[in-house]
PDB file of N, CA and C in Angstrom:
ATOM      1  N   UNK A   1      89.301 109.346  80.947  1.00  0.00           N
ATOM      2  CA  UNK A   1      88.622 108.099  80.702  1.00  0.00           C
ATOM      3  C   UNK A   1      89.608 107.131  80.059  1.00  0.00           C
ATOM      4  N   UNK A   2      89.641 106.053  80.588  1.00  0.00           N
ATOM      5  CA  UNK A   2      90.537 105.184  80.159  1.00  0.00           C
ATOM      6  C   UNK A   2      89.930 104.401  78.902  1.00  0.00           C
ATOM      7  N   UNK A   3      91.143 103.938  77.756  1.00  0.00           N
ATOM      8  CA  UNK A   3      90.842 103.674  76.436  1.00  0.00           C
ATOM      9  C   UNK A   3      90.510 102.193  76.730  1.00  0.00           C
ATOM     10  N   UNK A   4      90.084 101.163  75.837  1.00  0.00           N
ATOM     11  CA  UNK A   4      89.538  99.883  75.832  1.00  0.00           C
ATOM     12  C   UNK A   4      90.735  99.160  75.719  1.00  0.00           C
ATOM     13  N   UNK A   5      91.832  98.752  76.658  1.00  0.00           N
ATOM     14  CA  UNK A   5      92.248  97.859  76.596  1.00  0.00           C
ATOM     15  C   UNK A   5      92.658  96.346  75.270  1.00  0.00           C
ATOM     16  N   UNK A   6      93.114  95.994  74.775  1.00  0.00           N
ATOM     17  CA  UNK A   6      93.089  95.020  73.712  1.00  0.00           C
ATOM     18  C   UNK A   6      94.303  93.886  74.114  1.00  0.00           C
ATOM     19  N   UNK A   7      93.642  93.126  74.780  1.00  0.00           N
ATOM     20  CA  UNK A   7      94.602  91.936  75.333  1.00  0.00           C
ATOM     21  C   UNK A   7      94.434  90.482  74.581  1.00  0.00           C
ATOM     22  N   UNK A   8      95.504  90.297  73.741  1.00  0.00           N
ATOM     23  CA  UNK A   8      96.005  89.348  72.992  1.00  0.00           C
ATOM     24  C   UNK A   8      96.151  87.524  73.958  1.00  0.00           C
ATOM     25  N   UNK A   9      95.685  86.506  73.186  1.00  0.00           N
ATOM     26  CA  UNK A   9      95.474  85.788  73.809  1.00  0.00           C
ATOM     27  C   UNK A   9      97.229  85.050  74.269  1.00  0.00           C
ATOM     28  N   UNK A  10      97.550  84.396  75.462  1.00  0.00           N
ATOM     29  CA  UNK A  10      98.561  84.223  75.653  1.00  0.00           C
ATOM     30  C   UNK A  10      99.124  82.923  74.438  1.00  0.00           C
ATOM     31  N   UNK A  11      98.157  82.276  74.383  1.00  0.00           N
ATOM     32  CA  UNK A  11      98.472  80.899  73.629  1.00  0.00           C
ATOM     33  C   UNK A  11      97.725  81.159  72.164  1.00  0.00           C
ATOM     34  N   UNK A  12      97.328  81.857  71.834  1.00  0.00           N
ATOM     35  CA  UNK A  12      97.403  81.970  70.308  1.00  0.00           C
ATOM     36  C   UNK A  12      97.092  82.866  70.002  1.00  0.00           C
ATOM     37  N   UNK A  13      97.294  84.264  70.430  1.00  0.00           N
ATOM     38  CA  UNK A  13      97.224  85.929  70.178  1.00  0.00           C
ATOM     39  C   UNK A  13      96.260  86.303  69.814  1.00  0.00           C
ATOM     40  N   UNK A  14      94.929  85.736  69.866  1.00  0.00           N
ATOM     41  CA  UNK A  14      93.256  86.295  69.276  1.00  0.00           C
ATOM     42  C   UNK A  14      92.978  87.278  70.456  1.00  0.00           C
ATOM     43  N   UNK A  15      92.602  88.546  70.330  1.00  0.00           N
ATOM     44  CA  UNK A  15      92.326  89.637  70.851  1.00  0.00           C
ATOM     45  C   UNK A  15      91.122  88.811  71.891  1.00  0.00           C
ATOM     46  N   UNK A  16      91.219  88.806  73.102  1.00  0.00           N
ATOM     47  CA  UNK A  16      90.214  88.745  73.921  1.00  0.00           C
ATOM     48  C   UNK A  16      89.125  89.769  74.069  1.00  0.00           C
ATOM     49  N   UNK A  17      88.270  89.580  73.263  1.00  0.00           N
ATOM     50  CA  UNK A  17      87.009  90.459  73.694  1.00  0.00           C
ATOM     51  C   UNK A  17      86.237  89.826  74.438  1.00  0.00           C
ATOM     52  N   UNK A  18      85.665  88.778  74.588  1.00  0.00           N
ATOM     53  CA  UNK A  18      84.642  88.117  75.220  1.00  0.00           C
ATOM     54  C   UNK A  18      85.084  87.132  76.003  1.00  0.00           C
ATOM     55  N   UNK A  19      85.279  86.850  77.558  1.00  0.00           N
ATOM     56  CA  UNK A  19      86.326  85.768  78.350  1.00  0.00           C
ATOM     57  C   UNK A  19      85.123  84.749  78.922  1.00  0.00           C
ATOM     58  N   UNK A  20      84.509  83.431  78.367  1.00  0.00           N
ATOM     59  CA  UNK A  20      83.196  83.086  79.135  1.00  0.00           C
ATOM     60  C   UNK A  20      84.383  81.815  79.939  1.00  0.00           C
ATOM     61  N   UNK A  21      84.125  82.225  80.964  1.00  0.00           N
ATOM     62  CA  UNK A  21      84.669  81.120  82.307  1.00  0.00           C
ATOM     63  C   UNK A  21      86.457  81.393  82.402  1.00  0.00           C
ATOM     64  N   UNK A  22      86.685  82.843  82.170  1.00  0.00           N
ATOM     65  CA  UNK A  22      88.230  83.044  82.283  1.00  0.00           C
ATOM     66  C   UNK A  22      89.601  82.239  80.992  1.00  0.00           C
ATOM     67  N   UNK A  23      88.354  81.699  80.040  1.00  0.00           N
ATOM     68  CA  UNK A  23      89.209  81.119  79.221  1.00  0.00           C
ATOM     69  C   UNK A  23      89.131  81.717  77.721  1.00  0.00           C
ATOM     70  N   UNK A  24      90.212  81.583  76.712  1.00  0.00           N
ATOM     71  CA  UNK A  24      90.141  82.032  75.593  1.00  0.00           C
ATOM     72  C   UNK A  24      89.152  81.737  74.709  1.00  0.00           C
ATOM     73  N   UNK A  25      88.187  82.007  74.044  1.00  0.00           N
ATOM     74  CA  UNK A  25      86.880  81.459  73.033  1.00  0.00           C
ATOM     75  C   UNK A  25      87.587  80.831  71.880  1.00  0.00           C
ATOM     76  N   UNK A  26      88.940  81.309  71.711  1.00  0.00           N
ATOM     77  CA  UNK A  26      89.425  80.409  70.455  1.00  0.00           C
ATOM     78  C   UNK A  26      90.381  79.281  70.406  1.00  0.00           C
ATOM     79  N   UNK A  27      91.204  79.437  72.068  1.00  0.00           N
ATOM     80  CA  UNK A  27      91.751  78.036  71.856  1.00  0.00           C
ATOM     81  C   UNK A  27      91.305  77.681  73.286  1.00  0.00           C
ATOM     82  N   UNK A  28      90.769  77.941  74.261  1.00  0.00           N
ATOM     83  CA  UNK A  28      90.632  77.354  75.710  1.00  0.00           C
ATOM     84  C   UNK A  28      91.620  77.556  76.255  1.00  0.00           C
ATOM     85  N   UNK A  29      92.611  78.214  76.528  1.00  0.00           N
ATOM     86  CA  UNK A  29      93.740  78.583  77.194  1.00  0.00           C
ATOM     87  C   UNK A  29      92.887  79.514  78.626  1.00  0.00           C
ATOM     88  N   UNK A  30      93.634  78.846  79.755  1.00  0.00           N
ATOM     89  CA  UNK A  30      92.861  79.831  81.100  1.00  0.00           C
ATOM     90  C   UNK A  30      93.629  81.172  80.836  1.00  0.00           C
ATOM     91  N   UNK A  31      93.147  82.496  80.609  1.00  0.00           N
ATOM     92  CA  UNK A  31      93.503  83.631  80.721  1.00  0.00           C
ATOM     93  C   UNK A  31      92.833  84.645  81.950  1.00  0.00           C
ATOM     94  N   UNK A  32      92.444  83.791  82.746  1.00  0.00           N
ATOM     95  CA  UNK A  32      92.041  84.947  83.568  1.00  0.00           C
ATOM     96  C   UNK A  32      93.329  85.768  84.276  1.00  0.00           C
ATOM     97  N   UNK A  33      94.579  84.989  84.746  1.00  0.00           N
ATOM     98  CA  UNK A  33      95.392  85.849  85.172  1.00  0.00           C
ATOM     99  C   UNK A  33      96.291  86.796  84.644  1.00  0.00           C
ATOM    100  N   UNK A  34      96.519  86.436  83.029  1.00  0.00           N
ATOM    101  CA  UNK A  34      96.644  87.437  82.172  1.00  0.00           C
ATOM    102  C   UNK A  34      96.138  88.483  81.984  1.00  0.00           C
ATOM    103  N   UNK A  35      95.050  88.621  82.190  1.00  0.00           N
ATOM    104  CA  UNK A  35      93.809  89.547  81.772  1.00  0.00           C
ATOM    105  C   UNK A  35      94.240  90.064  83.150  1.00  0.00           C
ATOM    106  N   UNK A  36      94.171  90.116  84.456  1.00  0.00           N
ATOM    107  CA  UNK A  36      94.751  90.936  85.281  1.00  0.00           C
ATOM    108  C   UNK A  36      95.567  91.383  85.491  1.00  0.00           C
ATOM    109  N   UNK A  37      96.459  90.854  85.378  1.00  0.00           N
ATOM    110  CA  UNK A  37      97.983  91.122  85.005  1.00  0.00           C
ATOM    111  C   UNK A  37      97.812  92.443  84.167  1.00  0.00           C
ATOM    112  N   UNK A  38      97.313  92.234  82.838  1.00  0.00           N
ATOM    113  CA  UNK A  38      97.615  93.279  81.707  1.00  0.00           C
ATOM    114  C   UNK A  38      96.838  94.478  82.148  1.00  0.00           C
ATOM    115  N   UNK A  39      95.536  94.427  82.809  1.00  0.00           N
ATOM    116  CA  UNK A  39      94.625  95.240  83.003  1.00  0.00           C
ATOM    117  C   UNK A  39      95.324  96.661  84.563  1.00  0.00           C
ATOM    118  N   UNK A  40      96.338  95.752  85.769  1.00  0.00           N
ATOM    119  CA  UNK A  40      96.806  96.047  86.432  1.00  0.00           C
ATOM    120  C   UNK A  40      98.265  96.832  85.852  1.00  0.00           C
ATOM    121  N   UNK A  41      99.119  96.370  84.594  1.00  0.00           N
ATOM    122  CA  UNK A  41      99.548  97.591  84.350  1.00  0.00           C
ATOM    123  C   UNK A  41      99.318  98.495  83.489  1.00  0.00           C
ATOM    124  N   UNK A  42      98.117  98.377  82.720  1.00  0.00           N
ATOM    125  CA  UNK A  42      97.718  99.412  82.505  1.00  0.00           C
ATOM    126  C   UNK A  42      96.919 100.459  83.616  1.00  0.00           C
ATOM    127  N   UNK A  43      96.660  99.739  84.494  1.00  0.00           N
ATOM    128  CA  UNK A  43      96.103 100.782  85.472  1.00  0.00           C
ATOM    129  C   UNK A  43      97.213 101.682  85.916  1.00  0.00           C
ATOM    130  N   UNK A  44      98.613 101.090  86.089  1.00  0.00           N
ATOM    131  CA  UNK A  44      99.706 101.697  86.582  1.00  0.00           C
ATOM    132  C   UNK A  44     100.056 103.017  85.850  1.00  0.00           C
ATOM    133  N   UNK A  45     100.215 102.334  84.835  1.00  0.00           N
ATOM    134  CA  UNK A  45     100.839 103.677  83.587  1.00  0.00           C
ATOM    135  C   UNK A  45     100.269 104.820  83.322  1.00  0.00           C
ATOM    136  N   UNK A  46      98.404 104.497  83.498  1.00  0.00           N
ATOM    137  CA  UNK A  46      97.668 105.323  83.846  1.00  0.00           C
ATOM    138  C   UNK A  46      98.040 106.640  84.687  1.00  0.00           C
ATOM    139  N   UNK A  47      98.293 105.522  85.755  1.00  0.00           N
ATOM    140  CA  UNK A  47      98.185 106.698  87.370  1.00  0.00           C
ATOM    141  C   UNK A  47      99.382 107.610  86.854  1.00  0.00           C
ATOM    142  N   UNK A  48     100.664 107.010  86.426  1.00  0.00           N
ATOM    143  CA  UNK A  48     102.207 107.555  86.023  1.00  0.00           C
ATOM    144  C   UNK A  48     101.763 109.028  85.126  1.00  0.00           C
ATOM    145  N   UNK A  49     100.770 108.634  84.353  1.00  0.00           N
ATOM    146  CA  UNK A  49     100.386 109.608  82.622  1.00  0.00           C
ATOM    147  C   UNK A  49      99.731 110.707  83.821  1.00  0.00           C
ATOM    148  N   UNK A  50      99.013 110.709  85.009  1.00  0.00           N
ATOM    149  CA  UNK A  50      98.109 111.501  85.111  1.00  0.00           C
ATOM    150  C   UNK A  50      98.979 112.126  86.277  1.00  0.00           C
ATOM    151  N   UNK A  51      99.721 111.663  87.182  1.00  0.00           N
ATOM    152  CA  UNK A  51     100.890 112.396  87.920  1.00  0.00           C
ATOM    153  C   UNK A  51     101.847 113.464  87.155  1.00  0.00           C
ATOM    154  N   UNK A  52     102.131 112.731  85.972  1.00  0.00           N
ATOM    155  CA  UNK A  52     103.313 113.326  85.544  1.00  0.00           C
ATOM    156  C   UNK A  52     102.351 114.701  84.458  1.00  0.00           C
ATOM    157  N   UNK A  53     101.175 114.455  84.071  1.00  0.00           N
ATOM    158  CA  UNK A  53     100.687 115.149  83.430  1.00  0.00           C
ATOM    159  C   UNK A  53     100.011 116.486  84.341  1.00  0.00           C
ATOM    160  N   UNK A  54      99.331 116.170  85.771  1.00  0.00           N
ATOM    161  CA  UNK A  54      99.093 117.238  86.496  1.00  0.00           C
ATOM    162  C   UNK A  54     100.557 118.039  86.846  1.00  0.00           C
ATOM    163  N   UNK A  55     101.371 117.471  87.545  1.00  0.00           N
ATOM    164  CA  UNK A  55     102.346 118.152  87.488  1.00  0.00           C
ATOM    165  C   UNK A  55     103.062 118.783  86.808  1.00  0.00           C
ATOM    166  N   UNK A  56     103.592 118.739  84.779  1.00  0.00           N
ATOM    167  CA  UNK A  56     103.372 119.282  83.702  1.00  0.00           C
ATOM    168  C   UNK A  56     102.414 120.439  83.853  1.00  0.00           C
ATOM    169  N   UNK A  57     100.833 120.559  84.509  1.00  0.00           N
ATOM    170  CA  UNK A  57     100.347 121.453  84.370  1.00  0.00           C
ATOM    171  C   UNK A  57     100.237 122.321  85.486  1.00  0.00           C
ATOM    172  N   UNK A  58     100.926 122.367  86.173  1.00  0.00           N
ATOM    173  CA  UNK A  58     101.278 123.091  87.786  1.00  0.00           C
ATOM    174  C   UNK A  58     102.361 123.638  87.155  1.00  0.00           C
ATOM    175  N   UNK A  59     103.514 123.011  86.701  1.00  0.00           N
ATOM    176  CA  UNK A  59     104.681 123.767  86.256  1.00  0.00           C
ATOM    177  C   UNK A  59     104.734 125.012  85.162  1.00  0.00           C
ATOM    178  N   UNK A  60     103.887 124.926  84.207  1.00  0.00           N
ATOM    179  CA  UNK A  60     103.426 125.603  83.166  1.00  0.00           C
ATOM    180  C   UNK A  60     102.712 126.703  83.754  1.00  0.00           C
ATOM    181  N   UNK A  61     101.596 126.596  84.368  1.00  0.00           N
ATOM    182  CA  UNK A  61     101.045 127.273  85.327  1.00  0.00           C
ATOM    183  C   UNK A  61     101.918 128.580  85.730  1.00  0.00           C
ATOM    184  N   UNK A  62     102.929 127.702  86.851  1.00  0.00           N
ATOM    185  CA  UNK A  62     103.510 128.837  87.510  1.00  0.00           C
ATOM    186  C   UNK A  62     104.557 129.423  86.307  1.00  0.00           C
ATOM    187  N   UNK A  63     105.289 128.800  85.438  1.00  0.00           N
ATOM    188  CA  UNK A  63     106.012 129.645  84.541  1.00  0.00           C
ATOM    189  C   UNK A  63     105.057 130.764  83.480  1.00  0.00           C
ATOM    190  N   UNK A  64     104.332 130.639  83.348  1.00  0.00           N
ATOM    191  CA  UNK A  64     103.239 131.380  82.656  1.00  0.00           C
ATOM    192  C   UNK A  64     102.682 132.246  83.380  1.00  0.00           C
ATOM    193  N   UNK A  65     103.076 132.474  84.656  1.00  0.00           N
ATOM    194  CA  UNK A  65     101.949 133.294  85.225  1.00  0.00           C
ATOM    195  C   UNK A  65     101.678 134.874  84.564  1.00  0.00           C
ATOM    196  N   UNK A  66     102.973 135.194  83.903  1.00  0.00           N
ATOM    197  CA  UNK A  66     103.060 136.854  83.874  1.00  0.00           C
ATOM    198  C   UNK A  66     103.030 137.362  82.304  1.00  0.00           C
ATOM    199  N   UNK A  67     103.028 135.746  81.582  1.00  0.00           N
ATOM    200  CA  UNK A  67     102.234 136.085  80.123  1.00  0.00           C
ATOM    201  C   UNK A  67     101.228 136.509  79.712  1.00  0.00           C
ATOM    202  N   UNK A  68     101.238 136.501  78.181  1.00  0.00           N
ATOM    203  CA  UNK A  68      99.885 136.947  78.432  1.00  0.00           C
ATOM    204  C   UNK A  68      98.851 135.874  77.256  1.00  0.00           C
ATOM    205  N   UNK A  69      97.856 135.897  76.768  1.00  0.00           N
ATOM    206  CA  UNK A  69      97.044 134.818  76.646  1.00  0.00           C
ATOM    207  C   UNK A  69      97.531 134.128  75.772  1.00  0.00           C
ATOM    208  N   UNK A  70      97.749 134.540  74.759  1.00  0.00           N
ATOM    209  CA  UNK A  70      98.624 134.132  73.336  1.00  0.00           C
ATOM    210  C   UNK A  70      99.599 132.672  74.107  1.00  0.00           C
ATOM    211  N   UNK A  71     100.505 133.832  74.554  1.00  0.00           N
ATOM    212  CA  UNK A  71     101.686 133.009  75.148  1.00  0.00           C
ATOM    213  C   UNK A  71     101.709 132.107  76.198  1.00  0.00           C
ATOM    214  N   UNK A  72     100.829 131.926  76.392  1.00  0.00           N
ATOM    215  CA  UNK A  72      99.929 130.636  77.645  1.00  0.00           C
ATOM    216  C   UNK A  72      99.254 129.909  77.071  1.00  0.00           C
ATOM    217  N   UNK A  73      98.762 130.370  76.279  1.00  0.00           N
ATOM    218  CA  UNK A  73      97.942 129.072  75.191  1.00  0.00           C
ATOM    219  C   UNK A  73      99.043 128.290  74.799  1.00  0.00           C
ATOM    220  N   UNK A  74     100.376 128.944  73.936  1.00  0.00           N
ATOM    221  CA  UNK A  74     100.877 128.337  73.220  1.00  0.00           C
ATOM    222  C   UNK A  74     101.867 127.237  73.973  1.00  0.00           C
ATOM    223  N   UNK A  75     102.302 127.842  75.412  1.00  0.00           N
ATOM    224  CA  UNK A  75     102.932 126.917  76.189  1.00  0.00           C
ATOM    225  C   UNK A  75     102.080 125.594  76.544  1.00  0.00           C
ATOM    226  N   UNK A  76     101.079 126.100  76.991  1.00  0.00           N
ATOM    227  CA  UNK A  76      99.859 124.706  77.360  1.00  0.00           C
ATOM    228  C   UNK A  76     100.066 123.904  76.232  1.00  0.00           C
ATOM    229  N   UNK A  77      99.927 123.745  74.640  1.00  0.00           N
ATOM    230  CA  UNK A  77      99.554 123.419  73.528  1.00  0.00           C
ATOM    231  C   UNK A  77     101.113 123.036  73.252  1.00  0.00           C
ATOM    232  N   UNK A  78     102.288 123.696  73.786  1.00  0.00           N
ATOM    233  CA  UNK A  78     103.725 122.777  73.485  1.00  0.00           C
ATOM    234  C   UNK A  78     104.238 121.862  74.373  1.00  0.00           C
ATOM    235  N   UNK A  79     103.176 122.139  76.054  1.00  0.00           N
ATOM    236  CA  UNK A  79     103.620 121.135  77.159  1.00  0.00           C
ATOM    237  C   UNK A  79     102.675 119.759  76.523  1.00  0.00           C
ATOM    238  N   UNK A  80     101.602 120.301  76.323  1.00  0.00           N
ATOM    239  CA  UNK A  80     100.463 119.016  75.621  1.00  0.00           C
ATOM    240  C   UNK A  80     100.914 118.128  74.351  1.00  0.00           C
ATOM    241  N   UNK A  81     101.186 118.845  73.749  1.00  0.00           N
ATOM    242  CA  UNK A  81     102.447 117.977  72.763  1.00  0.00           C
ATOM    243  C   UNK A  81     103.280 117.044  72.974  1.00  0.00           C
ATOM    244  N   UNK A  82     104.271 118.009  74.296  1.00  0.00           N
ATOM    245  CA  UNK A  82     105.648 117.267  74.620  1.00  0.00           C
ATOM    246  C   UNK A  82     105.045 116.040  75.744  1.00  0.00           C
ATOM    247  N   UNK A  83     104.132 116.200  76.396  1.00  0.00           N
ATOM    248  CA  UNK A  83     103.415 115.119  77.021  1.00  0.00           C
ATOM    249  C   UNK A  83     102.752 113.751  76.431  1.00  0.00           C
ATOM    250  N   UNK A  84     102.310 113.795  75.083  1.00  0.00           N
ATOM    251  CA  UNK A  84     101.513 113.224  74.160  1.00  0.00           C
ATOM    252  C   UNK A  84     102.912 112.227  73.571  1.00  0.00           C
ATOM    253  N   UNK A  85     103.968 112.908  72.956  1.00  0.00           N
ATOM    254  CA  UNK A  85     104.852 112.387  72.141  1.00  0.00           C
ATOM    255  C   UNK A  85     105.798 111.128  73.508  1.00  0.00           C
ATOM    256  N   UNK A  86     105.901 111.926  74.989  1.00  0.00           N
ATOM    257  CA  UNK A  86     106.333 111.127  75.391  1.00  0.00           C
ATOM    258  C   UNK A  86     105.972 110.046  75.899  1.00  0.00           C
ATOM    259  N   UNK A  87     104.661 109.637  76.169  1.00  0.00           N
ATOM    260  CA  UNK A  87     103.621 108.873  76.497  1.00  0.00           C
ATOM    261  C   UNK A  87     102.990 108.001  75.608  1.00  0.00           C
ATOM    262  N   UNK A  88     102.985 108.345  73.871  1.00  0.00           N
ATOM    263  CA  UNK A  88     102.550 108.213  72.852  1.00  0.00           C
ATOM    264  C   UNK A  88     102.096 106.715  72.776  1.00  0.00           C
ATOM    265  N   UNK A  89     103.102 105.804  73.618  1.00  0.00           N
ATOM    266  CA  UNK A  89     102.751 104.252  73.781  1.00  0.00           C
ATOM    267  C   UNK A  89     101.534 103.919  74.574  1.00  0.00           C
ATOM    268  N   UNK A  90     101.733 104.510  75.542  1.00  0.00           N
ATOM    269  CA  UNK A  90     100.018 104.333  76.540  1.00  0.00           C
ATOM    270  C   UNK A  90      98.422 104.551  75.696  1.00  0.00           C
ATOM    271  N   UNK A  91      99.170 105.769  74.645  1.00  0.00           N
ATOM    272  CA  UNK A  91      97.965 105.599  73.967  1.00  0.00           C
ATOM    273  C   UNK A  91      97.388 105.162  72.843  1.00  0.00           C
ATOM    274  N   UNK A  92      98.287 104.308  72.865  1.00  0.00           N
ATOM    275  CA  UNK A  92      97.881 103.177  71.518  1.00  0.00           C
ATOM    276  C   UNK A  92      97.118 102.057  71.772  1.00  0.00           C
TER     277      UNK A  92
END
């Protein structure tokens, strides 16, 4: 599930929560193409986090196959880590 977005106004940085007619509520600046813009790469980085993260868990997978539970937990729980720390910006 993707997190709530927080897009800063272009012309005077007030967090856009509410856009009535594509424009900023605090200074009237048109932001509708901003707001797509920002919303389109976060969709990107998304798709990147969830490629690179299934594949992370295919790889683990097959290196783990002949462990045993302990030691499969703990790989899952150090790939989930090393995934988290490198990504750590997407999820802010």
């Amino acid at each position: 599930m993707p997190l709530r977005l927080k897009i800063a106004c272009p012309g005077c940085g007030a967090w856009l929560v509410r856009k009535p007619g594509g424009r900023c509520p605090a200074c009237g600046v048109e932001v509708a193409r901003h707001v797509a813009e920002a919303r389109s790469r976060e969709e990107s980085i998304e798709r990147v986090v969830a490629v690179i993260g299934t594949g992370l868990v295919v790889l683990v997978f097959a290196l783990t196959m002949g462990l045993g539970l302990v030691e499969g937990v703990l790989a899952y729980a150090g790939t989930g880590a090393a995934m988290f720390l490198l990504a750590r910006k997407t999820f802010r």
